[in-house]
PDB file of N, CA and C in Angstrom:
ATOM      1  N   UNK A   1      63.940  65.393  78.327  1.00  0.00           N
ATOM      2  CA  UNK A   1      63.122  66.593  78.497  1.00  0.00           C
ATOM      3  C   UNK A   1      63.987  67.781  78.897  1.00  0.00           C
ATOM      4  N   UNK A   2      64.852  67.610  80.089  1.00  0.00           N
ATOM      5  CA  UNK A   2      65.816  69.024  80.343  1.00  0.00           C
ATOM      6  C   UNK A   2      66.706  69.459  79.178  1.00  0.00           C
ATOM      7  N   UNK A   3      67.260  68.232  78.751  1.00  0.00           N
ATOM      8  CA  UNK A   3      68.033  68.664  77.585  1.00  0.00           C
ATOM      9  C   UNK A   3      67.519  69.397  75.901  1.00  0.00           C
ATOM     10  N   UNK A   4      66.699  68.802  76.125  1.00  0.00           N
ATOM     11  CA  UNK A   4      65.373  69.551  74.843  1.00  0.00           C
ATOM     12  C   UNK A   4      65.322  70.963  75.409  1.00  0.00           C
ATOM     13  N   UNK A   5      64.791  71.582  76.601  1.00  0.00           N
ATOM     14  CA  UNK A   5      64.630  72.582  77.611  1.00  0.00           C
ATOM     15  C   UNK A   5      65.830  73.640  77.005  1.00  0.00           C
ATOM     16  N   UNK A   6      67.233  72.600  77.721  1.00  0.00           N
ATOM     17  CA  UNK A   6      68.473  73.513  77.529  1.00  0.00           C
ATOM     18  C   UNK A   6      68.592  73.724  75.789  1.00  0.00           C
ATOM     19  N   UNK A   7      68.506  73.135  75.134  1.00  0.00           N
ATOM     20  CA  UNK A   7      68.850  73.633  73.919  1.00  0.00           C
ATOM     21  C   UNK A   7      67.794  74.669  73.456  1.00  0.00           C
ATOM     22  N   UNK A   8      66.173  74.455  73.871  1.00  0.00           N
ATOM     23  CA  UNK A   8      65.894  75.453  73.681  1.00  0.00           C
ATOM     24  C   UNK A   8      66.117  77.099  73.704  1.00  0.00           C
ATOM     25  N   UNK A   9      66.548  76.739  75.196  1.00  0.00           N
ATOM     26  CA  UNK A   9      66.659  77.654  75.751  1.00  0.00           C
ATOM     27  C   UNK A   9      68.360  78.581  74.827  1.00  0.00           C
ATOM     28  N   UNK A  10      69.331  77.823  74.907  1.00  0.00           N
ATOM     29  CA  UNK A  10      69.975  78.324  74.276  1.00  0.00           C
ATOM     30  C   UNK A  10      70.038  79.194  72.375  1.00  0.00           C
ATOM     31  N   UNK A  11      69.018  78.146  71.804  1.00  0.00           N
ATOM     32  CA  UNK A  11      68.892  78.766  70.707  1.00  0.00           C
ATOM     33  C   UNK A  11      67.920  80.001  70.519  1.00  0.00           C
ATOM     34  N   UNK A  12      66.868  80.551  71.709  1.00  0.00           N
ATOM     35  CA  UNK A  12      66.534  81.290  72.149  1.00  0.00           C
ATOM     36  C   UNK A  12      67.861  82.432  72.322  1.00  0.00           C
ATOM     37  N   UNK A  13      68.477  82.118  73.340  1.00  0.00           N
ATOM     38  CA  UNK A  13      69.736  83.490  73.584  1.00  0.00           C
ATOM     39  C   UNK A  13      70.142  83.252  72.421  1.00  0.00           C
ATOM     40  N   UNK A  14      70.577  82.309  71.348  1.00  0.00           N
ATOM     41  CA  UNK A  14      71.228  82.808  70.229  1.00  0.00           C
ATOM     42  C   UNK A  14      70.728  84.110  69.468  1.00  0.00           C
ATOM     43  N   UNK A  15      69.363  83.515  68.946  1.00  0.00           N
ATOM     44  CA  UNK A  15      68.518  84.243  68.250  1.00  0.00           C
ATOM     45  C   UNK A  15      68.461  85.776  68.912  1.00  0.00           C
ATOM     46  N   UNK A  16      68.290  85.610  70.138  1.00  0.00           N
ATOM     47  CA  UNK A  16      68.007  87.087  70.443  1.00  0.00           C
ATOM     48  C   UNK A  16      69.879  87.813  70.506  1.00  0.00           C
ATOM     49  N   UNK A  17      70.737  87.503  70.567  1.00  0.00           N
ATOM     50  CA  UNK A  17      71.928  88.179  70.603  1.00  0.00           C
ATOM     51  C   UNK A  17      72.185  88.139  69.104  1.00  0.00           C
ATOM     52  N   UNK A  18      71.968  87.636  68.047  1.00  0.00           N
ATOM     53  CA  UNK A  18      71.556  88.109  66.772  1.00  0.00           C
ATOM     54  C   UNK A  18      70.707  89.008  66.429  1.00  0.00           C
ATOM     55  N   UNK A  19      69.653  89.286  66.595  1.00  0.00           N
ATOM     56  CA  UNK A  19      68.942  90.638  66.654  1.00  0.00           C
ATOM     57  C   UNK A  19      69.427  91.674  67.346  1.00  0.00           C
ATOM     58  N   UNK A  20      70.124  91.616  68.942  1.00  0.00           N
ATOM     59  CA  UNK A  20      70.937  93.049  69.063  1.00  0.00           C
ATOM     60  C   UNK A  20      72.032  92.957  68.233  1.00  0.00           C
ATOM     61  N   UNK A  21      72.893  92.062  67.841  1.00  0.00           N
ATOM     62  CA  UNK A  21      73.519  92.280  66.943  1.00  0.00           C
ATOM     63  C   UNK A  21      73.252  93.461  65.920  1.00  0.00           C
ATOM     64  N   UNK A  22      72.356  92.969  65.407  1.00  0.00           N
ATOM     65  CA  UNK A  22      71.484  93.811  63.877  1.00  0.00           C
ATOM     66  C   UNK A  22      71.114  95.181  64.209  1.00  0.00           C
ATOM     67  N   UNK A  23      70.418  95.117  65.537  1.00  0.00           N
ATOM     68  CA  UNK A  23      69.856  96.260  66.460  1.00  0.00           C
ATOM     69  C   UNK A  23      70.760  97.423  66.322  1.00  0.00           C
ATOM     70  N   UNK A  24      72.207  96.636  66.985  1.00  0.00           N
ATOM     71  CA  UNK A  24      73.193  97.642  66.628  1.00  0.00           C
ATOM     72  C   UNK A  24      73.245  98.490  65.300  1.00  0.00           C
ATOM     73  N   UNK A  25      73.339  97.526  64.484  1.00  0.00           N
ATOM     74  CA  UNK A  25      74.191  97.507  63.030  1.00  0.00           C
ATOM     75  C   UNK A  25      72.959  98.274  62.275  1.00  0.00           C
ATOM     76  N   UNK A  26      71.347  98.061  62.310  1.00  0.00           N
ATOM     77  CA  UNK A  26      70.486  98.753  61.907  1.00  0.00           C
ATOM     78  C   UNK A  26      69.849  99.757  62.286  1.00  0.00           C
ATOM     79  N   UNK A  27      69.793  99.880  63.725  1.00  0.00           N
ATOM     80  CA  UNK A  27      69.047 100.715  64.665  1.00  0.00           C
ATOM     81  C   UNK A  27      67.942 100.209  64.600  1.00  0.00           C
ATOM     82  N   UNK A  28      67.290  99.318  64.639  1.00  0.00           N
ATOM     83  CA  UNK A  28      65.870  98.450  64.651  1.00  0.00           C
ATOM     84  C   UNK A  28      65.780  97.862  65.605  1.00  0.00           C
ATOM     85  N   UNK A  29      64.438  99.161  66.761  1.00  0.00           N
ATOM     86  CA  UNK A  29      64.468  98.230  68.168  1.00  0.00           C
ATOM     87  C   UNK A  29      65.354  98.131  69.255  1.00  0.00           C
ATOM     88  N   UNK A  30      66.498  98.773  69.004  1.00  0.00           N
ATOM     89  CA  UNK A  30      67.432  98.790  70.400  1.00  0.00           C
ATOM     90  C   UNK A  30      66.782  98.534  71.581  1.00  0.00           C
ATOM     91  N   UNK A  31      65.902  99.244  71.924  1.00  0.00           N
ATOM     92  CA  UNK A  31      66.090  99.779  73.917  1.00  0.00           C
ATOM     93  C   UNK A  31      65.592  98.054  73.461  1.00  0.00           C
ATOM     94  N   UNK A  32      64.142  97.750  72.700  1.00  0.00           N
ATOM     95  CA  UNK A  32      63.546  96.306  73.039  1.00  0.00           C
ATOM     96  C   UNK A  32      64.324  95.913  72.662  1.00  0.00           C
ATOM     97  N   UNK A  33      65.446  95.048  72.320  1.00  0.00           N
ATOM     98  CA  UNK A  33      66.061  93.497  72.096  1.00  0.00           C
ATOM     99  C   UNK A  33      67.077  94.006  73.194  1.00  0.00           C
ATOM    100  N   UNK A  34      67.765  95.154  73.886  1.00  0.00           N
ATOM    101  CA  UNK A  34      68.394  95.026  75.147  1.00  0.00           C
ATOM    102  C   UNK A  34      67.511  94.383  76.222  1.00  0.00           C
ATOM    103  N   UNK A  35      66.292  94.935  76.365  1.00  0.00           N
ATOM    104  CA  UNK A  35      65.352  94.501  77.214  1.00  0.00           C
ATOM    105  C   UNK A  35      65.410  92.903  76.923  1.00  0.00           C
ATOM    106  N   UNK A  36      64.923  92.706  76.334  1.00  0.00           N
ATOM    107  CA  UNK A  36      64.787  91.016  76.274  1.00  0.00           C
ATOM    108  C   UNK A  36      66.187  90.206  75.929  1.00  0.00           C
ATOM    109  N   UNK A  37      67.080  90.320  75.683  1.00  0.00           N
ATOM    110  CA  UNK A  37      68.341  89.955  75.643  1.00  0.00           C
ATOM    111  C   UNK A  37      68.705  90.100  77.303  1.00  0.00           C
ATOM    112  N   UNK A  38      68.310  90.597  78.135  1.00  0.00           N
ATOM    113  CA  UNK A  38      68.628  90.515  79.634  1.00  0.00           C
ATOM    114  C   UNK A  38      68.094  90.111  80.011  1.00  0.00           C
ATOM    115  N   UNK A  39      66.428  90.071  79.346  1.00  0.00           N
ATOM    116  CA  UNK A  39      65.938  89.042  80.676  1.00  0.00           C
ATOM    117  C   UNK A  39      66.175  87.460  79.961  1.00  0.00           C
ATOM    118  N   UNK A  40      66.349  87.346  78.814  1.00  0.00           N
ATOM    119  CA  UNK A  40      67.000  86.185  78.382  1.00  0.00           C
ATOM    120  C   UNK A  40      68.195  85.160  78.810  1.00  0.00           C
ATOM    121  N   UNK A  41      69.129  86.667  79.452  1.00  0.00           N
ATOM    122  CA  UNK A  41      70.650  85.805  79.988  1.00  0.00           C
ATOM    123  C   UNK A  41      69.756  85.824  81.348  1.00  0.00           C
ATOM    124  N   UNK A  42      69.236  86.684  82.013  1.00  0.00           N
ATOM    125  CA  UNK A  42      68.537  86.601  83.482  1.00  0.00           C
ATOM    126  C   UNK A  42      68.059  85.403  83.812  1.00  0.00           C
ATOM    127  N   UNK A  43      67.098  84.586  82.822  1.00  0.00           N
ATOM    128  CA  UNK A  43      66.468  83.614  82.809  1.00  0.00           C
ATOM    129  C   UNK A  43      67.541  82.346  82.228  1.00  0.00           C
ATOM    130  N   UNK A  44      68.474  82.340  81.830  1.00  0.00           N
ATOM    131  CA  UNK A  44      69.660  81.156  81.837  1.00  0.00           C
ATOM    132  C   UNK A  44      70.332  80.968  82.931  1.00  0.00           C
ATOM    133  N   UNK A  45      70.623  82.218  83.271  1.00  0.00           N
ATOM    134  CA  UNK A  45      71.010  82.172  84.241  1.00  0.00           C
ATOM    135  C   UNK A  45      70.466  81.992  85.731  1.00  0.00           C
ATOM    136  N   UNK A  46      69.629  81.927  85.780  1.00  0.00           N
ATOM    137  CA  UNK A  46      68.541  81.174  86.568  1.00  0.00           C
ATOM    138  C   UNK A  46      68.402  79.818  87.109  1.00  0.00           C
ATOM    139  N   UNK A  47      68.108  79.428  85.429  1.00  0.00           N
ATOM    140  CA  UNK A  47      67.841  78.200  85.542  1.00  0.00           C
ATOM    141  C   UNK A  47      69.084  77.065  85.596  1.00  0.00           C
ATOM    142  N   UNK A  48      70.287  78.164  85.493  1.00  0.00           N
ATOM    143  CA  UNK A  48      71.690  76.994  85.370  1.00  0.00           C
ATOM    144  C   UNK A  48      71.520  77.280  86.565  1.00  0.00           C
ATOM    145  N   UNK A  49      70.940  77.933  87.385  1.00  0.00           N
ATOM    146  CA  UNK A  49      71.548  77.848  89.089  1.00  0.00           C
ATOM    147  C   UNK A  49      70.469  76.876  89.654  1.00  0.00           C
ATOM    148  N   UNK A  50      69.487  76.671  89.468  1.00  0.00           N
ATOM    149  CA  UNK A  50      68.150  75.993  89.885  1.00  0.00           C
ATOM    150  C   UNK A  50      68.409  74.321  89.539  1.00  0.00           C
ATOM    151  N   UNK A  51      69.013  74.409  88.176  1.00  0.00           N
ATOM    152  CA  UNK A  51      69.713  73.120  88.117  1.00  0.00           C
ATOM    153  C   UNK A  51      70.622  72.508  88.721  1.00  0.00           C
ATOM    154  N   UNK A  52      71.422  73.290  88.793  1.00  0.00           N
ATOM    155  CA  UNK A  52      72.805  73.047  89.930  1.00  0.00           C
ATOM    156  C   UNK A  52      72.361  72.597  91.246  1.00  0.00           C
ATOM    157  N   UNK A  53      71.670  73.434  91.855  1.00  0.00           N
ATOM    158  CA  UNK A  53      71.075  73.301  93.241  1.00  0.00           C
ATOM    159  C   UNK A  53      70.470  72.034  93.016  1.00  0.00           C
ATOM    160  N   UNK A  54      69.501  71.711  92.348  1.00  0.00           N
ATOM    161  CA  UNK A  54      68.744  70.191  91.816  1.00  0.00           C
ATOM    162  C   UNK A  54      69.433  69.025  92.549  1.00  0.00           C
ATOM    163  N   UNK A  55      70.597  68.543  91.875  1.00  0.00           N
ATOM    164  CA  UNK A  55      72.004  67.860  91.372  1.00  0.00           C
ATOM    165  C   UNK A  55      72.824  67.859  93.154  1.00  0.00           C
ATOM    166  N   UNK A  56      72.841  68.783  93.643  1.00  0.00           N
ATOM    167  CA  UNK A  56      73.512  69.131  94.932  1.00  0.00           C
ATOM    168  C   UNK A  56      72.345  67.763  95.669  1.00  0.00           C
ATOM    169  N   UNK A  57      73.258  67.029  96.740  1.00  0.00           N
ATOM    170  CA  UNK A  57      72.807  66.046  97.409  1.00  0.00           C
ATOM    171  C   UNK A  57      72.205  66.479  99.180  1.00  0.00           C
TER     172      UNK A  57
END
């Protein structure tokens, strides 16, 4: 189940750092895919710390 989670989660940040990619390259949407491309790494980054802490004895 976590690992299903993490890959989700990662092909999620893929997808969205491909669209600012494009964002850039097209101008389609900037300010939104910065917006959600941060709270995207915000929310990995989160949850790699929530995990960590988990794991800690």
């Amino acid at each position: 189940m976590v690992m299903s989670m993490f890959t989700l989660l990662w092909g999620i940040v893929v997808l969205l750092f491909v669209l600012w990619v494009a964002g850039f390259a097209l101008h389609i949407a900037g300010g939104f895919i910065h917006l959600v491309l941060v709270l995207a790494i915000a929310i990995a980054v989160y949850n790699f710390a929530m995990n960590r802490d988990a794991r800690q004895p």
